[in-house]
N, C-alpha and C. Protein backbone atom coordinates (compact mmCIF):
# COMPACT_ATOMS: atom_id res chain seq x y z
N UNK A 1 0.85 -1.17 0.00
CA UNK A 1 0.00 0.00 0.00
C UNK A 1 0.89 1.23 0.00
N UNK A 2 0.56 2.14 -0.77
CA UNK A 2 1.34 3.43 -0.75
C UNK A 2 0.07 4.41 -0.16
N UNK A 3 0.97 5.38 0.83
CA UNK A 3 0.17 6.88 1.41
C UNK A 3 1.34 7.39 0.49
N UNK A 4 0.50 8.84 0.09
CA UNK A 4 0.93 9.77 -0.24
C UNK A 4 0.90 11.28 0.41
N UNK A 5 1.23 11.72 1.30
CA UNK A 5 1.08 13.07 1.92
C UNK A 5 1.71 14.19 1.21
N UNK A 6 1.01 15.64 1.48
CA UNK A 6 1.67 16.60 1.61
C UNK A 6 2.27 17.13 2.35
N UNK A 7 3.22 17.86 2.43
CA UNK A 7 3.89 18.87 4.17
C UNK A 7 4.40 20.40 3.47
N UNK A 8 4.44 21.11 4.41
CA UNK A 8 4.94 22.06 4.47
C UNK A 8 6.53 21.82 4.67
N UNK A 9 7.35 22.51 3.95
CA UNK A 9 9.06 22.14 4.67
C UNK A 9 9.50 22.66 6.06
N UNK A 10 9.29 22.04 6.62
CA UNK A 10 9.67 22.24 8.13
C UNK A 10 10.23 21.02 9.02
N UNK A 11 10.41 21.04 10.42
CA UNK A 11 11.24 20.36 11.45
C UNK A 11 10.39 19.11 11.05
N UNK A 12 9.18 19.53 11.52
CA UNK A 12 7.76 18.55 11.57
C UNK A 12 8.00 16.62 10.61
N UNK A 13 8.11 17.39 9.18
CA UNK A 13 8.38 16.19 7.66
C UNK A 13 9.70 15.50 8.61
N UNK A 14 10.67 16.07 9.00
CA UNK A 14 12.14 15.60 9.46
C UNK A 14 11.41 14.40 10.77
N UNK A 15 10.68 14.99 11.41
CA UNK A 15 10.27 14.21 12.50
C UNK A 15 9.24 13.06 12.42
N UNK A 16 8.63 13.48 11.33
CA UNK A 16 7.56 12.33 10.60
C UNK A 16 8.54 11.32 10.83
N UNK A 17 9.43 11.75 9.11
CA UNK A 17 10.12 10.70 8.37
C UNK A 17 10.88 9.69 9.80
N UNK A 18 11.29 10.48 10.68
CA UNK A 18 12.04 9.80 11.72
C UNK A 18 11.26 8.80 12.66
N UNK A 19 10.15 8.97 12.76
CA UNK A 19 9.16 8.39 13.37
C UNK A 19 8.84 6.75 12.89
N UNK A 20 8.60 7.42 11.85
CA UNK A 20 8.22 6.13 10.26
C UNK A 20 9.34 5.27 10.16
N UNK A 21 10.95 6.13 10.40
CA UNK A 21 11.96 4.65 10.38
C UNK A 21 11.73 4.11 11.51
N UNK A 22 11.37 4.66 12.75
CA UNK A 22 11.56 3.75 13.51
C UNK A 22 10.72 3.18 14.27
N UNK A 23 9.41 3.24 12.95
CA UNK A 23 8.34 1.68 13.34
C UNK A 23 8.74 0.81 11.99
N UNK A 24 9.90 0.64 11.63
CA UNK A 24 10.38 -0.14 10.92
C UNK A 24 9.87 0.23 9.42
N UNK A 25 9.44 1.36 8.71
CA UNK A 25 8.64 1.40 7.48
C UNK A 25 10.40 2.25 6.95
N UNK A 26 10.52 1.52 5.83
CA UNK A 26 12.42 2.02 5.22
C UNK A 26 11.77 2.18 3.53
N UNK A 27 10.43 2.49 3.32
CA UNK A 27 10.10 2.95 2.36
C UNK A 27 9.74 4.34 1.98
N UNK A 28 10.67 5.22 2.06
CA UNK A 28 9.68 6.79 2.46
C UNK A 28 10.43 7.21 1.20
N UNK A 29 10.38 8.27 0.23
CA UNK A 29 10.19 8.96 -0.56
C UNK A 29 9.68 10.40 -0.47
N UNK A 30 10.52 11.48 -0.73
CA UNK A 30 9.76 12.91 -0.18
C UNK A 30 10.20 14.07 -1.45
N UNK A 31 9.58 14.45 -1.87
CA UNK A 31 10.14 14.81 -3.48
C UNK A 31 9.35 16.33 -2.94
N UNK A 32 10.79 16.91 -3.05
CA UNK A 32 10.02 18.62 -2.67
C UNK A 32 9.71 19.51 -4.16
N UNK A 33 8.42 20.31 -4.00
CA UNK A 33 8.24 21.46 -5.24
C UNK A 33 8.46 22.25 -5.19
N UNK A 34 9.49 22.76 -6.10
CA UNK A 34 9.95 23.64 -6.28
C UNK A 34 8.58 25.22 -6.24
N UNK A 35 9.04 26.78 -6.02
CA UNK A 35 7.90 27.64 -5.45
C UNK A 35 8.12 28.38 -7.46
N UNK A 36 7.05 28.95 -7.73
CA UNK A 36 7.02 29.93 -9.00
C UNK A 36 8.17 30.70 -8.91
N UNK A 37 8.57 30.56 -10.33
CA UNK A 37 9.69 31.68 -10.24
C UNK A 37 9.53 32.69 -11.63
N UNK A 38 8.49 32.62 -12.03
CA UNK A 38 8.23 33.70 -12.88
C UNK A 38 6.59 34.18 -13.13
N UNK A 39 6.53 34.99 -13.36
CA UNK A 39 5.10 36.10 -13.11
C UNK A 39 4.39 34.82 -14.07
N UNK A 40 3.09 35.47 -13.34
CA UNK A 40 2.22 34.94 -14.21
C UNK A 40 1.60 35.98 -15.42
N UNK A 41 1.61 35.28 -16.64
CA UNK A 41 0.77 36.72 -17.54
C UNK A 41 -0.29 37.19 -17.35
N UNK A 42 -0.40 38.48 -18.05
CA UNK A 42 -1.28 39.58 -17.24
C UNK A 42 -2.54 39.40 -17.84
N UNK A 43 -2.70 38.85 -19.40
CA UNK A 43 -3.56 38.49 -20.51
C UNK A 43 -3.84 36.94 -21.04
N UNK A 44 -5.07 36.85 -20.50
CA UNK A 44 -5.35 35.57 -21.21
C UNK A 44 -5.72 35.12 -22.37
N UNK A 45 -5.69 33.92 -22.96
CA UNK A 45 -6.34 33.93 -24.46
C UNK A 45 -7.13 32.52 -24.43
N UNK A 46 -7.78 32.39 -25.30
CA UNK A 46 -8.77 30.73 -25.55
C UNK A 46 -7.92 29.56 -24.79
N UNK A 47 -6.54 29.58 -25.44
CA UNK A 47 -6.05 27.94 -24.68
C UNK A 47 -5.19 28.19 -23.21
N UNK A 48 -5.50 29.18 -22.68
CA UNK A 48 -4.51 29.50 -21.61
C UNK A 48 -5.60 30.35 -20.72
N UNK A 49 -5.49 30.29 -19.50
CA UNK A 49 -6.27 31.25 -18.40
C UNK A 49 -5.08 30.70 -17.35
N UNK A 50 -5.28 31.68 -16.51
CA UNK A 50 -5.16 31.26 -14.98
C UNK A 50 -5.60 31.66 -14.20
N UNK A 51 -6.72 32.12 -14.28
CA UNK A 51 -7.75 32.56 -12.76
C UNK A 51 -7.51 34.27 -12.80
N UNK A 52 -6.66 35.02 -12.90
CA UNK A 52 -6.70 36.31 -13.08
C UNK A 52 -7.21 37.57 -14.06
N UNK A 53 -8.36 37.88 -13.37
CA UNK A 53 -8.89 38.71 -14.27
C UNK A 53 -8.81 40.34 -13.47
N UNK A 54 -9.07 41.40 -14.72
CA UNK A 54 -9.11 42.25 -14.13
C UNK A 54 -9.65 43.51 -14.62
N UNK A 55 -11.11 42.45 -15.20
CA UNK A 55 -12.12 43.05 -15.80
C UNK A 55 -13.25 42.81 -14.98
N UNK A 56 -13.05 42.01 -14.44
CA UNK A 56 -14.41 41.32 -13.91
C UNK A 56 -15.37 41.90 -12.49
N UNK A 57 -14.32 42.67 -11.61
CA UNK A 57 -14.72 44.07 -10.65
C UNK A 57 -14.90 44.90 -11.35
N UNK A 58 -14.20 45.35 -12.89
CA UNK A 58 -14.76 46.50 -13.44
C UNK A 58 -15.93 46.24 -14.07
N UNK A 59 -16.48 45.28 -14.65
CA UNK A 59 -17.99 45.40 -14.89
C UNK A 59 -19.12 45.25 -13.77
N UNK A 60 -18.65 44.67 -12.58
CA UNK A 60 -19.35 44.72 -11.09
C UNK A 60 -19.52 46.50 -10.93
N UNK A 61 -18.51 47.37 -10.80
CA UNK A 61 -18.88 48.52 -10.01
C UNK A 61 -19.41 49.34 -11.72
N UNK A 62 -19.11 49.25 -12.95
CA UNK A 62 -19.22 49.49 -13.88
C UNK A 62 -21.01 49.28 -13.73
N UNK A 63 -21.88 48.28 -13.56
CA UNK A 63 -23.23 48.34 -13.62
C UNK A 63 -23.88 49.08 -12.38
N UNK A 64 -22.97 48.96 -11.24
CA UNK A 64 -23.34 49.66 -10.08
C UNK A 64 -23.53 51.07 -10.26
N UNK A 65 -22.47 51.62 -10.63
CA UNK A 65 -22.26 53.12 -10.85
C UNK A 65 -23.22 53.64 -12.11
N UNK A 66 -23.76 52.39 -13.05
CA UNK A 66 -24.56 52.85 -14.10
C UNK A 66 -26.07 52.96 -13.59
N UNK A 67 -26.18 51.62 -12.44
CA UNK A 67 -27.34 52.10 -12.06
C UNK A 67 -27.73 53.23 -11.47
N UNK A 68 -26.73 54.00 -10.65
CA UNK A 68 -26.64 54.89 -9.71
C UNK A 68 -27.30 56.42 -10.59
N UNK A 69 -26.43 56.54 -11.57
CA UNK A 69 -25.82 57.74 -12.35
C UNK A 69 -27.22 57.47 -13.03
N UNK A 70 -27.71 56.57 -13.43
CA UNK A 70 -28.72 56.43 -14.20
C UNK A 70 -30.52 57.13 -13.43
N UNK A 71 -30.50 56.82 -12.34
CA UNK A 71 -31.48 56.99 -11.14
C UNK A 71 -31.61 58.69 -10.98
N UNK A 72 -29.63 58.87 -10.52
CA UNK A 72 -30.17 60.07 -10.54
C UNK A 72 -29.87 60.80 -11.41
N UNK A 73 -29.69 60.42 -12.52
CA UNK A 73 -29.92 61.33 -13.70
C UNK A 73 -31.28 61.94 -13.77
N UNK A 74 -32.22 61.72 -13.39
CA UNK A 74 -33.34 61.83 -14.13
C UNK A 74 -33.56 63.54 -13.32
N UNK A 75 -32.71 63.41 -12.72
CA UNK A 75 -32.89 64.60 -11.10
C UNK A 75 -31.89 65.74 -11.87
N UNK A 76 -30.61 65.30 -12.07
CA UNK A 76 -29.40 66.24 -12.51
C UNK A 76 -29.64 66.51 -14.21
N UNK A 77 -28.91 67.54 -14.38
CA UNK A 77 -28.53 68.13 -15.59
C UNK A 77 -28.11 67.26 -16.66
N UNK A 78 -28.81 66.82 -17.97
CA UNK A 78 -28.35 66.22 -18.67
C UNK A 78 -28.48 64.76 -19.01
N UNK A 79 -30.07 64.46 -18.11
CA UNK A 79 -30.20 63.16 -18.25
C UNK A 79 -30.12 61.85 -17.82
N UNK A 80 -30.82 60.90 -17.74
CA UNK A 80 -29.76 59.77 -17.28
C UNK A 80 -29.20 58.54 -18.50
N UNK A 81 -29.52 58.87 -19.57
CA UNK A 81 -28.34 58.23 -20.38
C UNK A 81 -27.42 58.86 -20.25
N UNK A 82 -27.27 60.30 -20.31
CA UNK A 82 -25.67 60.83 -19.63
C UNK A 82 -24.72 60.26 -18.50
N UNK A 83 -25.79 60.13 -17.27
CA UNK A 83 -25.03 59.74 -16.36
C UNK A 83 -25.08 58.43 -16.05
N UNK A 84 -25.80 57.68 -16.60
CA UNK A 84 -25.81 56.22 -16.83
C UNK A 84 -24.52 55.59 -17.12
N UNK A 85 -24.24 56.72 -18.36
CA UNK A 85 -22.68 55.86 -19.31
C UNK A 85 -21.67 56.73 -18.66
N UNK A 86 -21.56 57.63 -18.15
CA UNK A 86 -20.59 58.39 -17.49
C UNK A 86 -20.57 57.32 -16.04
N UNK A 87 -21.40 57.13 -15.46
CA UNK A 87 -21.30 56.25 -14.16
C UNK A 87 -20.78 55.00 -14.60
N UNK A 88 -21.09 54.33 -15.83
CA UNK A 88 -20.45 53.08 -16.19
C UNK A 88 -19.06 53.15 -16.47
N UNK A 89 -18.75 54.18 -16.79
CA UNK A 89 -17.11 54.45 -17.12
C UNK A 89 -16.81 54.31 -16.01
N UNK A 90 -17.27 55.28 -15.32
CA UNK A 90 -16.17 55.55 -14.29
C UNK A 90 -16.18 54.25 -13.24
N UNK A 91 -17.24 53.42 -13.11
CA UNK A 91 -17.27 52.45 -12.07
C UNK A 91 -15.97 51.16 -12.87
N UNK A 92 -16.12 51.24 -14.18
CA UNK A 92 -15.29 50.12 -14.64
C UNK A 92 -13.84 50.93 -14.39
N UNK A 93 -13.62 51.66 -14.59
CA UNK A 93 -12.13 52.40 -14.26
C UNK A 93 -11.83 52.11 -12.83
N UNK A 94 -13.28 52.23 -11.90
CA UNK A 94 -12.55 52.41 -10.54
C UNK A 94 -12.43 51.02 -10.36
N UNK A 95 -13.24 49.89 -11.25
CA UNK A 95 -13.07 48.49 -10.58
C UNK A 95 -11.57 48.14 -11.13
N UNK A 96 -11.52 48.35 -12.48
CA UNK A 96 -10.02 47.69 -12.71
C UNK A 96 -9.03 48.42 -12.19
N UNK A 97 -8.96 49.46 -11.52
CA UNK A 97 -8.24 50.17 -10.72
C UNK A 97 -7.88 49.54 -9.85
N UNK A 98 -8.41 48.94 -8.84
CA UNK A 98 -8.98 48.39 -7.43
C UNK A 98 -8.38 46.69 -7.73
N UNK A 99 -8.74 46.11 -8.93
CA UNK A 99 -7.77 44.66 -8.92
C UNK A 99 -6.90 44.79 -9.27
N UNK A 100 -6.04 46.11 -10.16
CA UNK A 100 -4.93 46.40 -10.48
C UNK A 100 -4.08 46.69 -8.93
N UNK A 101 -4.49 47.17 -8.21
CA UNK A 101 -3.88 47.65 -6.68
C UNK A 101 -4.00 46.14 -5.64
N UNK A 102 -4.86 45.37 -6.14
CA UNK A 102 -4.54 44.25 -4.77
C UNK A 102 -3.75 43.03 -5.17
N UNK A 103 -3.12 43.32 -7.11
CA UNK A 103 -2.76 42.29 -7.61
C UNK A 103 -1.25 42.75 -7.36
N UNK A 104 -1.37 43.95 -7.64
CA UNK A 104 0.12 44.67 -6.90
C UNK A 104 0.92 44.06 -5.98
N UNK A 105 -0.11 44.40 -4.47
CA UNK A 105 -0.01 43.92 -3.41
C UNK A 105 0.03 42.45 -3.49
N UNK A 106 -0.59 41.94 -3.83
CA UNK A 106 -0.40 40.34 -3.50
C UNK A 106 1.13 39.97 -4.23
N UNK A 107 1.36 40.29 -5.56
CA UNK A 107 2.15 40.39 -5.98
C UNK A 107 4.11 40.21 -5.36
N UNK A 108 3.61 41.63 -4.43
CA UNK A 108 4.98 42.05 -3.53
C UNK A 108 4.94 41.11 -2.45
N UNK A 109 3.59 40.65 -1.63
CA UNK A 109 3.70 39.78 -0.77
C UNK A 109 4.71 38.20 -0.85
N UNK A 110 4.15 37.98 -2.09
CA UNK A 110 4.72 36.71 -3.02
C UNK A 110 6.03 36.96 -3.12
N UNK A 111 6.95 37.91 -3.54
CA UNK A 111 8.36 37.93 -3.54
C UNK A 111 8.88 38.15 -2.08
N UNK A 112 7.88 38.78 -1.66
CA UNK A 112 8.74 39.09 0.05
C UNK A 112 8.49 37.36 1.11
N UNK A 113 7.98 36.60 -0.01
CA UNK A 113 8.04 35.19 0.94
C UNK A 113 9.14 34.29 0.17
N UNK A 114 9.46 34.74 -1.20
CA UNK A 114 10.71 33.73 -1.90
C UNK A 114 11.47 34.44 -1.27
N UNK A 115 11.93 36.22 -1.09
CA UNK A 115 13.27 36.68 -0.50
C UNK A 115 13.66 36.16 0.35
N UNK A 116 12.29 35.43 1.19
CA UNK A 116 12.88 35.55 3.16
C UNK A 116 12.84 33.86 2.97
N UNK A 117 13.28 32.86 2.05
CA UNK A 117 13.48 32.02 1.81
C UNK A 117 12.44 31.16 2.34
N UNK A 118 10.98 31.14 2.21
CA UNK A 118 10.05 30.34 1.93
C UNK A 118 10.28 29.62 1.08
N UNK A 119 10.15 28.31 2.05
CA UNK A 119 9.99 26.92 1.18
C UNK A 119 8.80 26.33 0.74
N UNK A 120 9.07 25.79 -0.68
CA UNK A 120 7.94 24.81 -1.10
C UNK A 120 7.48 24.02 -0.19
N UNK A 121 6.19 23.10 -0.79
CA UNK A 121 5.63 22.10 0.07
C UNK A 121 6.52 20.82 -0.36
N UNK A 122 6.30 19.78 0.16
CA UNK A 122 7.10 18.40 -0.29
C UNK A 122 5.64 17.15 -0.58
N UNK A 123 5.80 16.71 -1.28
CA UNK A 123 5.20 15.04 -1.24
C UNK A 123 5.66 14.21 -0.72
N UNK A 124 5.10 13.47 -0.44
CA UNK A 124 5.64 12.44 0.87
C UNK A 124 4.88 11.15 0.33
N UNK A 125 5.92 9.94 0.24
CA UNK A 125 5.12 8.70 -0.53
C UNK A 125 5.92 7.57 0.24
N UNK A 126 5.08 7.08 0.98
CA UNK A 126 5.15 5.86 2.02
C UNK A 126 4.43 4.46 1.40
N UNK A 127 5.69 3.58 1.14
CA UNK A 127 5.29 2.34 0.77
C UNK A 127 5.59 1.18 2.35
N UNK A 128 4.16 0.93 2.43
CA UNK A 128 3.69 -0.13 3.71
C UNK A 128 3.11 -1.42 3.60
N UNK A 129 2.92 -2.11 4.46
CA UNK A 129 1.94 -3.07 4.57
C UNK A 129 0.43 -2.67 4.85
N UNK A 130 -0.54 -3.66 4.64
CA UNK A 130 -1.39 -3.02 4.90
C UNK A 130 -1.77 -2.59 6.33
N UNK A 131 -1.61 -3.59 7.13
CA UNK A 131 -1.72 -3.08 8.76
C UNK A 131 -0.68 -2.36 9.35
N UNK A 132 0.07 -2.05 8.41
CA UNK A 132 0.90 -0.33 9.08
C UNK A 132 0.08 1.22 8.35
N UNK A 133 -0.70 0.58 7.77
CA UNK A 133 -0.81 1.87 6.75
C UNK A 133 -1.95 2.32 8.12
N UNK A 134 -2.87 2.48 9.23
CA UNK A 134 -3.21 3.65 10.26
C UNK A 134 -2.55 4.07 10.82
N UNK A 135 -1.15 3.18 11.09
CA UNK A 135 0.09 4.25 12.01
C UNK A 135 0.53 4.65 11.13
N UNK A 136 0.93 4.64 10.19
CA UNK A 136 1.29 5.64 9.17
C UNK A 136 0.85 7.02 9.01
N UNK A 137 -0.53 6.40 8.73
CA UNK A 137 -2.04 7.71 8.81
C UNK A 137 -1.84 8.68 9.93
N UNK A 138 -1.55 7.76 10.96
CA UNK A 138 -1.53 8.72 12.17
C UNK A 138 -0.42 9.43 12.40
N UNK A 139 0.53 8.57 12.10
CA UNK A 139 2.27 9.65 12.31
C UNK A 139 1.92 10.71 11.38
N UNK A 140 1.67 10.75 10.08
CA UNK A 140 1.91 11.69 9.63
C UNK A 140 0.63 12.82 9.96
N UNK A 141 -0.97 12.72 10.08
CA UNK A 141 -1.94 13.72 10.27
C UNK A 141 -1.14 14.01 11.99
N UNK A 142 -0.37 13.85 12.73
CA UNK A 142 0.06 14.22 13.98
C UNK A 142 1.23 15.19 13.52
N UNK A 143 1.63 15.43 12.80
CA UNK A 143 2.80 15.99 12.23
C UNK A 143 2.32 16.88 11.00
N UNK A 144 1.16 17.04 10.80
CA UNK A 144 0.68 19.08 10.81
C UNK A 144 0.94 18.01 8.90
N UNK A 145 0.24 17.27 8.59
CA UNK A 145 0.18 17.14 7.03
C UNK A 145 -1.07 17.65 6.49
N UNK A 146 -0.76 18.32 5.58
CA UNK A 146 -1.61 19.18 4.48
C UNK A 146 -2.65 18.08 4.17
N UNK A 147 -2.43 16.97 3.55
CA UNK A 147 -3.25 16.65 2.82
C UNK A 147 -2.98 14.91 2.77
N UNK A 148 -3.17 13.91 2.30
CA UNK A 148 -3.30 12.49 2.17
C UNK A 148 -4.18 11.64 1.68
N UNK A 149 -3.15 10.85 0.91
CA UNK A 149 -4.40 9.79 0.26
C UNK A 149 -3.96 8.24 0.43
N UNK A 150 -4.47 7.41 0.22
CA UNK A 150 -3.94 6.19 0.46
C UNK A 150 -4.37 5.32 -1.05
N UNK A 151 -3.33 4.21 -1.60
CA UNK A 151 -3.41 3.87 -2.85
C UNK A 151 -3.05 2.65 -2.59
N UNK A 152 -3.88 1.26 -3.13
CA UNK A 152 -3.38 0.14 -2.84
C UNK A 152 -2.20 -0.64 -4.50
């Protein structure tokens, strides 16, 4: 039977693995991943996405601000198709504004955790018997593991 865990790189994996030799299991395997080392692009196309958009708050405050401008247009100077599409501008400006500034930020966060030498996570692949594979289970969910699966 193989477990497969995740860990964080820390003391913890060192103390697993040490645990695991010495209920006799001399099958361990720990293959660390490497962290991103280059930006992600800013533009997506048909065969490529990755979750980042930064249109998608600007058409949120973009209908907000149209409804707004639109309402009280009917009150102000000029209408509310005036201020309908003037409120839609400006809400899509202020939304892609607003994911442009937290992508920033997240951005700088992300290098200020590779500078200060944040480590990847590791995989962890334990080949057992089958009646070792709950102390297994258990050494490692006692030792702060991310995640686990078990594979016969």
């Amino acid at each position: 039977m193989q477990i497969f865990a995740t860990f964080e790189y820390s003391t913890l994996l060192e103390i697993a693995i040490t645990e695991l030799e010495e209920k006799g299991i001399q099958a361990i395997y720990a293959v660390p991943l490497d962290l991103r080392k280059k930006e992600p692009r800013l533009l997506d196309n048909i065969h490529r996405a990755d979750g980042l958009s930064f249109i998608d708050k600007g058409m949120i405050f973009a209908f907000m601000f149209a409804t707004v401008g639109a309402s009280k247009g009917f009150v102000w100077q000029g209408g509310p198709i005036i201020w309908g599409v003037a409120g839609a501008i400006l809400g899509f400006l202020f939304g892609v504004s607003l994911s442009w500034l937290i992508y920033l930020l997240k951005r700088n966060k992300n290098q200020l955790q590779i500078k200060n030498g944040k480590k990847g996570e590791v995989i962890l692949i334990v080949t057992c018997e089958d009646h070792q594979a709950s102390v297994v289970e258990d050494i490692l969910w006692d030792h702060k593991a991310i995640g686990l699966a078990r594979t016969r």
